[in-house]
C-alpha atoms as a PDB file:
ATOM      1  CA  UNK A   1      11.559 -11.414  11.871  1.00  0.00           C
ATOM      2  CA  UNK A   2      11.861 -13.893   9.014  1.00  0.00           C
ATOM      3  CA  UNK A   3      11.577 -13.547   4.965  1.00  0.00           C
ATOM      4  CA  UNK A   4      10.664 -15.169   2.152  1.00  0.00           C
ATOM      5  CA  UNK A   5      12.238 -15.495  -0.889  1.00  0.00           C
ATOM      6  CA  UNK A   6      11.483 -13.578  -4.251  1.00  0.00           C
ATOM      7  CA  UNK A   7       8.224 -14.310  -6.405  1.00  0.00           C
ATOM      8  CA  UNK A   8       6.822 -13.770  -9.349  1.00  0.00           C
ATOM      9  CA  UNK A   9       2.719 -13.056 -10.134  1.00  0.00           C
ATOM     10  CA  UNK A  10       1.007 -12.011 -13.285  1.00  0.00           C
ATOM     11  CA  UNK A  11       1.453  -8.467 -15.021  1.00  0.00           C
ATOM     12  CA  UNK A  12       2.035  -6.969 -17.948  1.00  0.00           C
ATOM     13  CA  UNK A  13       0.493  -8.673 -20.965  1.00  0.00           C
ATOM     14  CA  UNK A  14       0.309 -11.939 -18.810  1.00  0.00           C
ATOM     15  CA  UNK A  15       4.178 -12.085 -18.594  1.00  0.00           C
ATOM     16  CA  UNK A  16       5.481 -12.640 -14.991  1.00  0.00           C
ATOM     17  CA  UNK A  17       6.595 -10.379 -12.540  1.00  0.00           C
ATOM     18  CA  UNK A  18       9.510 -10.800 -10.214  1.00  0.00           C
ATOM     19  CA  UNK A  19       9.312  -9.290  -6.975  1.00  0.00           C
ATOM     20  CA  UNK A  20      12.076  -9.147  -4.529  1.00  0.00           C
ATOM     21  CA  UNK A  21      12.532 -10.271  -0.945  1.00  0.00           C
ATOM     22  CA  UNK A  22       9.021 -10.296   1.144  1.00  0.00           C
ATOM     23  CA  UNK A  23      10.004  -9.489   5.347  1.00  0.00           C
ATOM     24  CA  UNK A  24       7.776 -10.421   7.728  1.00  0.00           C
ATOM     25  CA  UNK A  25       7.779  -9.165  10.931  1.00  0.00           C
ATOM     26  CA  UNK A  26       5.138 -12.362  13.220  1.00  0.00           C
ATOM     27  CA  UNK A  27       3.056 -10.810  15.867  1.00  0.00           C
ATOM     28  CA  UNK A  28       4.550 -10.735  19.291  1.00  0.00           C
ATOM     29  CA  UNK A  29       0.995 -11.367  21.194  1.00  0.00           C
ATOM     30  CA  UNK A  30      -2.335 -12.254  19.969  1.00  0.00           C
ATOM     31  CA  UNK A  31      -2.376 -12.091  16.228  1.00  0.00           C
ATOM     32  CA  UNK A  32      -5.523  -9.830  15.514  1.00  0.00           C
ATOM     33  CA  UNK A  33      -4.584  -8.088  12.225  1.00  0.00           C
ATOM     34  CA  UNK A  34      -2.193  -8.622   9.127  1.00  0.00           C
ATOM     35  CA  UNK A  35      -0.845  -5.554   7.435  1.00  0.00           C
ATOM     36  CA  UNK A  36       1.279  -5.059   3.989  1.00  0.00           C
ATOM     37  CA  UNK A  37       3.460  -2.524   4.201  1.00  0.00           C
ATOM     38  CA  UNK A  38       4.650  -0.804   0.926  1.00  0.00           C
ATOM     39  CA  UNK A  39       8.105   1.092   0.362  1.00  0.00           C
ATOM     40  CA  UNK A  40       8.859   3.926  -1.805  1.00  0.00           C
ATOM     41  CA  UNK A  41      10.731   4.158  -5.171  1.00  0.00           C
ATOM     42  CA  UNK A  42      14.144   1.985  -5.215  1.00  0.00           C
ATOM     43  CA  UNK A  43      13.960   0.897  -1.429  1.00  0.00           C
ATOM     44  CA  UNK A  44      13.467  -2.433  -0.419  1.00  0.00           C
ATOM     45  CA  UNK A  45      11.162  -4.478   2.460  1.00  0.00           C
ATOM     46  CA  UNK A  46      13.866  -4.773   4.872  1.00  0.00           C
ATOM     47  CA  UNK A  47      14.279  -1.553   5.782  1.00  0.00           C
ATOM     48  CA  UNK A  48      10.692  -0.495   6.345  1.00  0.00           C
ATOM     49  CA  UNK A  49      10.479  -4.131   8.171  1.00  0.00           C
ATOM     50  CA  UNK A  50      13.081  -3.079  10.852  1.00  0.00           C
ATOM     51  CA  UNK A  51      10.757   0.049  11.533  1.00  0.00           C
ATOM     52  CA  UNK A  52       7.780  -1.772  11.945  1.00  0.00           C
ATOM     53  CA  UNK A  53       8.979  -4.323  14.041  1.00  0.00           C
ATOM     54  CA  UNK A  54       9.993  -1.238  16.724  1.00  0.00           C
ATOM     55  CA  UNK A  55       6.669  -0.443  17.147  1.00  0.00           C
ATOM     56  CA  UNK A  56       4.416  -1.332  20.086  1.00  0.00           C
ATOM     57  CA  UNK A  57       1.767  -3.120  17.737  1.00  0.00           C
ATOM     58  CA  UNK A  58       2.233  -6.330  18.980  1.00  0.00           C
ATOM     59  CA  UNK A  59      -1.008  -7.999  17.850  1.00  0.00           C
ATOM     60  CA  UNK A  60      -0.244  -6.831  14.298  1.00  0.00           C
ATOM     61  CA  UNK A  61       1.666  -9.226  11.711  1.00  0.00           C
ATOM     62  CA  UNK A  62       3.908  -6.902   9.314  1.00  0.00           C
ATOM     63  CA  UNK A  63       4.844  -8.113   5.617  1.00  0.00           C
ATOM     64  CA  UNK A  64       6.904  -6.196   3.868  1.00  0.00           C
ATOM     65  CA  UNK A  65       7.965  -7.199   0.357  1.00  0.00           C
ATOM     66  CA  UNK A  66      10.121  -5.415  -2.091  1.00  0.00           C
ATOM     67  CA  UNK A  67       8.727  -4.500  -5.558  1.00  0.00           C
ATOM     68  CA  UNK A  68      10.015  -5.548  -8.897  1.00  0.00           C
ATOM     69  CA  UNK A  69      12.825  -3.814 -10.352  1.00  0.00           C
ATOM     70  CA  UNK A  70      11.769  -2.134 -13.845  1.00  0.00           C
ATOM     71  CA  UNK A  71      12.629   0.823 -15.771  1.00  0.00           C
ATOM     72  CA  UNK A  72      11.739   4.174 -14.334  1.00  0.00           C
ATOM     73  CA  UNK A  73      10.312   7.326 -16.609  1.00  0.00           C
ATOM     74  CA  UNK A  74      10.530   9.317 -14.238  1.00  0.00           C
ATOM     75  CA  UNK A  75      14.541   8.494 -13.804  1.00  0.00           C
ATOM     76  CA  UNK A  76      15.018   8.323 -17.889  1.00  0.00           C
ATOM     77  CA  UNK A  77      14.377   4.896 -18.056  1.00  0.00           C
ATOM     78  CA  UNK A  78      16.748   3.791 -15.350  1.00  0.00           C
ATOM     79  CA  UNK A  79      15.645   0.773 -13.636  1.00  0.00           C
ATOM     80  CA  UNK A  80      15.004   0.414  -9.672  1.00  0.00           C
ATOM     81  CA  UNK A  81      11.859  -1.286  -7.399  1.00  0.00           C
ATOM     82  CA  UNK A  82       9.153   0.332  -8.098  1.00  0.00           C
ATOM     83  CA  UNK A  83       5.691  -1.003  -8.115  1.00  0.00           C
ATOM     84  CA  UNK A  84       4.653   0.598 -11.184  1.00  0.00           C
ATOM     85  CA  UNK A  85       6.269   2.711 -13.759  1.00  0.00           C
ATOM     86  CA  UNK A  86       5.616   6.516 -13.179  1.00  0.00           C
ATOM     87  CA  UNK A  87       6.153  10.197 -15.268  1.00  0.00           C
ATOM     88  CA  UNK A  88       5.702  12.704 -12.177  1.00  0.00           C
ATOM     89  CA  UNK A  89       3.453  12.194  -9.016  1.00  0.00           C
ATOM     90  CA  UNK A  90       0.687  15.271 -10.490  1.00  0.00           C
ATOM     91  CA  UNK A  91      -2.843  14.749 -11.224  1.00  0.00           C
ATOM     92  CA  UNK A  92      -1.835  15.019 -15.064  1.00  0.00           C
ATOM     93  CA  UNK A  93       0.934  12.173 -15.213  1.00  0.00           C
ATOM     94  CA  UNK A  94       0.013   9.242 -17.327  1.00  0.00           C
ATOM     95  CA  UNK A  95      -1.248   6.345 -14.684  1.00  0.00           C
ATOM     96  CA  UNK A  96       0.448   2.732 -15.045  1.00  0.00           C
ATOM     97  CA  UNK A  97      -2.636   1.280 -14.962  1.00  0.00           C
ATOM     98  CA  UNK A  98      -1.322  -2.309 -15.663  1.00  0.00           C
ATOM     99  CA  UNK A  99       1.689  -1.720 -13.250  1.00  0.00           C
ATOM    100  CA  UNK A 100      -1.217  -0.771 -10.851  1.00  0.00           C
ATOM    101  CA  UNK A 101      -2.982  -4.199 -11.369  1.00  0.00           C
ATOM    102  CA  UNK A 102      -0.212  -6.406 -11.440  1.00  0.00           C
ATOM    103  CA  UNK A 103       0.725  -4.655  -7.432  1.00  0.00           C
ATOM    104  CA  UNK A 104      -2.260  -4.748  -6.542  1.00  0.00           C
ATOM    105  CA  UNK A 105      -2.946  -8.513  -7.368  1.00  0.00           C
ATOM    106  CA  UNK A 106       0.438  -9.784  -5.485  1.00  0.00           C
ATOM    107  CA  UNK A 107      -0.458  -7.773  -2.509  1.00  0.00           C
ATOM    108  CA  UNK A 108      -3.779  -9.031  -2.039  1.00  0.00           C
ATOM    109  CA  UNK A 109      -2.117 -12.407  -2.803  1.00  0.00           C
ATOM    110  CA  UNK A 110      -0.155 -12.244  -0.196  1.00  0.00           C
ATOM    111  CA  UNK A 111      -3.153 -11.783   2.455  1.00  0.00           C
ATOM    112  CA  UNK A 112      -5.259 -14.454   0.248  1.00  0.00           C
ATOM    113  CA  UNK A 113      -3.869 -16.830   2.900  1.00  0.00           C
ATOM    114  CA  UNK A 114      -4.424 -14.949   6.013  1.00  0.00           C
ATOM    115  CA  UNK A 115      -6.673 -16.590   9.154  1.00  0.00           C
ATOM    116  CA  UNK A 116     -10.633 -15.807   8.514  1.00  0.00           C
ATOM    117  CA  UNK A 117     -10.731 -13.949  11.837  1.00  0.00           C
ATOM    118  CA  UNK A 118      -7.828 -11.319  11.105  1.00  0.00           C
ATOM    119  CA  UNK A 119      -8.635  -8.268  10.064  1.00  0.00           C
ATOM    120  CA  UNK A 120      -6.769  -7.168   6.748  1.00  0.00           C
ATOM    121  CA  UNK A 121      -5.000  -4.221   6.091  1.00  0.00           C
ATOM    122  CA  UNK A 122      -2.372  -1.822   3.414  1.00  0.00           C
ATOM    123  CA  UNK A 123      -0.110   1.152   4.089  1.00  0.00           C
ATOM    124  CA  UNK A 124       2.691   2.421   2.653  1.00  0.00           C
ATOM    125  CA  UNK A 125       5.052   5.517   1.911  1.00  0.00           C
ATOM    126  CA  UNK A 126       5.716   7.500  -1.353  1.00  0.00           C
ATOM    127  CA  UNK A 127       4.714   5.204  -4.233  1.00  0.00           C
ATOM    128  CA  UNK A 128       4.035   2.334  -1.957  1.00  0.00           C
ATOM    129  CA  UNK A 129       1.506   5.024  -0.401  1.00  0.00           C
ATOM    130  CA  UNK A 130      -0.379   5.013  -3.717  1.00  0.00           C
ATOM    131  CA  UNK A 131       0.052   1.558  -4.425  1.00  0.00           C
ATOM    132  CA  UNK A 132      -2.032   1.304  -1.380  1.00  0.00           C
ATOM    133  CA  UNK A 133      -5.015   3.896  -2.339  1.00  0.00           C
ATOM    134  CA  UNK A 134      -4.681   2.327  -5.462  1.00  0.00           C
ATOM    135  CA  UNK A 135      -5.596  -0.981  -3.779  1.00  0.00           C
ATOM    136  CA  UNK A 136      -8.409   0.567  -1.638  1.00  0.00           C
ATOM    137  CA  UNK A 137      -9.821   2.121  -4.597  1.00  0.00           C
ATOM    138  CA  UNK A 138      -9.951  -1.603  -6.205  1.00  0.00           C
ATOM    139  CA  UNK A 139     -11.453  -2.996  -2.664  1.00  0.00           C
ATOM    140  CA  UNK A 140     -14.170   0.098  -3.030  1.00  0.00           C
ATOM    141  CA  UNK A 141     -15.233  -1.078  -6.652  1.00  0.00           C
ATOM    142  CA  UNK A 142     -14.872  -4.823  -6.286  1.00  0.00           C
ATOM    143  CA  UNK A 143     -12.403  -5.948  -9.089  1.00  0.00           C
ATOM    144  CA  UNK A 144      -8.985  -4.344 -10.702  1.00  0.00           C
ATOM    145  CA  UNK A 145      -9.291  -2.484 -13.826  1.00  0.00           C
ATOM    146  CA  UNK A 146      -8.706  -5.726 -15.825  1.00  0.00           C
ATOM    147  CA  UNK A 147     -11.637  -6.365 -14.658  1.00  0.00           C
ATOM    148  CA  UNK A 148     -10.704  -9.616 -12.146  1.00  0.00           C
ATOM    149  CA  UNK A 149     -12.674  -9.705  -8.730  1.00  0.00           C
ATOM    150  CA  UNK A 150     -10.728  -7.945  -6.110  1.00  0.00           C
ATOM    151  CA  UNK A 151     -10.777 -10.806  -3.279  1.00  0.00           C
ATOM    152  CA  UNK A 152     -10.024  -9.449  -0.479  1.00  0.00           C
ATOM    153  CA  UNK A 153     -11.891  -7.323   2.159  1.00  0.00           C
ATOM    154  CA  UNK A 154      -9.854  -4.571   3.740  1.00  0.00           C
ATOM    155  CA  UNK A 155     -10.369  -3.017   6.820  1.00  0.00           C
ATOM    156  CA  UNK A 156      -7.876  -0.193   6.828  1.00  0.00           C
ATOM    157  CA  UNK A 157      -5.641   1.790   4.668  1.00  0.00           C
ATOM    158  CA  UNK A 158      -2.689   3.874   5.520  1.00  0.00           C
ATOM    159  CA  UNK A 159      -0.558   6.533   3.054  1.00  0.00           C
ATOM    160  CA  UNK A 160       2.211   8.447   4.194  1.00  0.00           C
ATOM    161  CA  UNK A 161       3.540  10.563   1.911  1.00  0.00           C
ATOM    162  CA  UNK A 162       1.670   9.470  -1.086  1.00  0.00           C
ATOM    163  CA  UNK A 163      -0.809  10.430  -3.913  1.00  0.00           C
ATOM    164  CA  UNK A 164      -3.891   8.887  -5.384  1.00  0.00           C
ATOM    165  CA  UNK A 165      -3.472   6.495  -8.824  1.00  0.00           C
ATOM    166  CA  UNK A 166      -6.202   7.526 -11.470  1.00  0.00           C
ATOM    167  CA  UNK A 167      -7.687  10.480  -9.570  1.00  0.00           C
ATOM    168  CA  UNK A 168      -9.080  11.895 -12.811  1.00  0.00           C
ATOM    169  CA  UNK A 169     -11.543   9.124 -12.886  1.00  0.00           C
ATOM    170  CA  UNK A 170     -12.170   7.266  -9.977  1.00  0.00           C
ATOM    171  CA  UNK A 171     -14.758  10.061  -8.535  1.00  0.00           C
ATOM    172  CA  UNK A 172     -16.995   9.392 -11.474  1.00  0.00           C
ATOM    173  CA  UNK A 173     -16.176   5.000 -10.962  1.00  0.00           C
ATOM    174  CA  UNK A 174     -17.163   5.738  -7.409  1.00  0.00           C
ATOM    175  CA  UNK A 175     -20.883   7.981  -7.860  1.00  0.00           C
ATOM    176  CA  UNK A 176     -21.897   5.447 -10.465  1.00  0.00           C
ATOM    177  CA  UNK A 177     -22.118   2.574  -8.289  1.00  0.00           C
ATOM    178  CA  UNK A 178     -23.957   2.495  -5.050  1.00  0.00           C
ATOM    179  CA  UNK A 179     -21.930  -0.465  -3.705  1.00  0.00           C
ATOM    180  CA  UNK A 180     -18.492   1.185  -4.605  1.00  0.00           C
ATOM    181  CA  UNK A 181     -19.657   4.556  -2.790  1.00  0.00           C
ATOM    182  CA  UNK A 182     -20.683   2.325   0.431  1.00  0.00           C
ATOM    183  CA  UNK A 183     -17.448   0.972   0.330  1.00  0.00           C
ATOM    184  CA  UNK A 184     -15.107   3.547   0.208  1.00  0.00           C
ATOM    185  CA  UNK A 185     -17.100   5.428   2.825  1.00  0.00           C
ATOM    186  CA  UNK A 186     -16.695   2.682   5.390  1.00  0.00           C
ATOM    187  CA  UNK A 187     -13.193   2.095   4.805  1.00  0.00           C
ATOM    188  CA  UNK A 188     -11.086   3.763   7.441  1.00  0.00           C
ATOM    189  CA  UNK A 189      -8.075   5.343   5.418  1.00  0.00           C
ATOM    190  CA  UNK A 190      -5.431   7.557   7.156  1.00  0.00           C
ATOM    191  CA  UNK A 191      -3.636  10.038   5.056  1.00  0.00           C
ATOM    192  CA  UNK A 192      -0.670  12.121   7.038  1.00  0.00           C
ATOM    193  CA  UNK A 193       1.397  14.385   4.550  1.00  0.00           C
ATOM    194  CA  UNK A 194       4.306  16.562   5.475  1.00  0.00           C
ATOM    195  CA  UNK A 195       3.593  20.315   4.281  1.00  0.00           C
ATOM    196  CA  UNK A 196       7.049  20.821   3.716  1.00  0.00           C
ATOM    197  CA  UNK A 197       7.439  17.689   0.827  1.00  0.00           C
ATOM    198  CA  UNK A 198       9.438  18.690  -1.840  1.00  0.00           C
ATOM    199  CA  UNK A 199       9.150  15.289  -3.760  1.00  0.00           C
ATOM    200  CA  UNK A 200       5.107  14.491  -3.353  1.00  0.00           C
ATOM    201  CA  UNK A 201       3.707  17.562  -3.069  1.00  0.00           C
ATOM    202  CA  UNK A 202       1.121  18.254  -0.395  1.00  0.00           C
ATOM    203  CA  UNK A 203      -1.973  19.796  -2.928  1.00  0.00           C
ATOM    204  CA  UNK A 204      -1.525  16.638  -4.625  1.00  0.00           C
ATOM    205  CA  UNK A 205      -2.003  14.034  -2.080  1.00  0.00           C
ATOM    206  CA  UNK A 206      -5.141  15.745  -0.866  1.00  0.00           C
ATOM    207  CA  UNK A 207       5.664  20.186   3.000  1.00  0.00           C
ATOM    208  CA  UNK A 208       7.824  18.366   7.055  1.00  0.00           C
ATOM    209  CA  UNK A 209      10.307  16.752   4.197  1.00  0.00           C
ATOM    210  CA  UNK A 210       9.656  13.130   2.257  1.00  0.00           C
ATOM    211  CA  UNK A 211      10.415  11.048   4.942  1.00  0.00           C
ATOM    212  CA  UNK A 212       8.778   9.931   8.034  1.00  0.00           C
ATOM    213  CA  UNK A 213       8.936  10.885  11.925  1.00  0.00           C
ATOM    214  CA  UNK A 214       8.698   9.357  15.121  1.00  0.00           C
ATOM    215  CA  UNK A 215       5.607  11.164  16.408  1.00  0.00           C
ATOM    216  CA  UNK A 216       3.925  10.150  12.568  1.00  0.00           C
ATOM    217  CA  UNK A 217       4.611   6.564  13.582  1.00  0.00           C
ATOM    218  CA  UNK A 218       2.954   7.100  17.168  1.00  0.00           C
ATOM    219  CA  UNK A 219       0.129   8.606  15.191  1.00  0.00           C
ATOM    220  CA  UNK A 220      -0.040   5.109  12.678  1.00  0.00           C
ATOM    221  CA  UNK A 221      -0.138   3.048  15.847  1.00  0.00           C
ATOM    222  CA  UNK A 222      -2.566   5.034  18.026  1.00  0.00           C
ATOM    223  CA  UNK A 223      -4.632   4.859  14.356  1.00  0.00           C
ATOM    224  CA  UNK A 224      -4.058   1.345  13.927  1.00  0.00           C
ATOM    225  CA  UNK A 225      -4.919   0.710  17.310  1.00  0.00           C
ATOM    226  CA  UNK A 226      -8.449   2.592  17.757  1.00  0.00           C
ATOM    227  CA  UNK A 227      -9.940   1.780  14.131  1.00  0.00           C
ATOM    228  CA  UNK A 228      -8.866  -2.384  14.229  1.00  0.00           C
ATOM    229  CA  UNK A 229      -9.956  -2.696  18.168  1.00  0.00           C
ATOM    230  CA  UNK A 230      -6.447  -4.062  18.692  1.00  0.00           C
ATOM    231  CA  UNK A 231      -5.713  -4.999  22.781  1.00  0.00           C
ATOM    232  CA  UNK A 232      -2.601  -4.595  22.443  1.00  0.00           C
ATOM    233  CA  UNK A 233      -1.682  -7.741  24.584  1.00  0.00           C
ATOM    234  CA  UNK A 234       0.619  -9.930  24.267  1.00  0.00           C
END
């Protein structure tokens, strides 16, 4: 396992963002797929990295980074990562829509660079969970809300734990374009929940606690496994 240093994209009203520490965790066979893998609210990369790196995915490359710290509504204004500023996780909290943008663009920047015969991918948990639908939803329509080209193609999306970004309105962005519908159909996404979640709730990412499990983790990697054709080889 090896990291990279902090970095800094575009965001809000084209001032920089600085992100923290990115982990990577290199394939340990026959790299067939690249996956970035999203932590929740004030965590960090490293600790999601360690996880990953346990798993018997060996054809998969892990990259973890670790968001931005910023001010929190949610916490009063306290600051901690977070990959975009939030109110509450319902379908009525305001959506950080150029938070949203500005994760979504360093994410796919850091698969921009990825060999042309990998196949791409996004999971997370908690917010990073969203910040991944959010990303799939972006991949579906073919640009960010700003209105940029999204560039790259995904070809599978994981949330644990989360909730989807702008749900009020991306059913209608999705029915009104033929292309975007296509898209999102053929995306494999796998959403796993825990009914007994008493910080997401379950009705709103469609409560086990907020936190995952060893047999959810089997589940990612039999997932991961089927829908990217991995060999598992090493």
């Amino acid at each position: 396992m090896s990291y990279y240093g902090s970095s800094s994209s575009g965001g809000r009203g084209g001032q920089r963002v600085e992100y923290g520490r990115t982990y990577v965790v290199r394939p340990k066979g026959r790299h067939q797929a690249t996956i970035v893998w999203l932590h929740g609210l004030g965590d960090n990369g490293a600790s999601w990295s360690q996880l990953l790196d346990s798993l018997s995915l060996p054809n998969i490359k892990w990259i973890c980074p670790t968001a931005a710290t910023q001010p929190v509504t949610a916490f009063g204004g306290f600051p901690c990562t977070a990959w975009f500023d939030v109110e509450d996780t319902s379908v009525d909290g305001r959506d950080d829509i150029e938070g949203l943008d500005a994760s979504a663009a360093h994410i796919a920047n850091l698969l921009s660079s990825e060999p042309p015969d990998v196949k791409l991918g996004i999971g997370g948990f908690s917010m990073g969970a969203a910040a991944s639908l959010y990303s799939a939803a972006c991949y579906a329509h073919g640009k960010f809300a700003s209105g940029i080209p999204y560039p790259i193609t995904l070809s599978a999306v994981i949330s644990l734990s989360g909730w989807l970004p702008c749900s009020r309105t991306l059913r209608g962005k999705m029915e009104s374009s033929h292309i975007a519908a296509r898209r999102a159909a053929s995306l494999p996404i796998l959403l796993s929940h825990g009914r007994a979640d008493e910080v997401v709730s379950y009705r709103n990412a469609e409560r086990l606690g907020h936190y995952t499990i060893p047999e959810e983790m089997d589940d990612v990697g039999k997932w991961l496994s089927s829908r990217l054709g991995l060999d598992r080889s090493r």
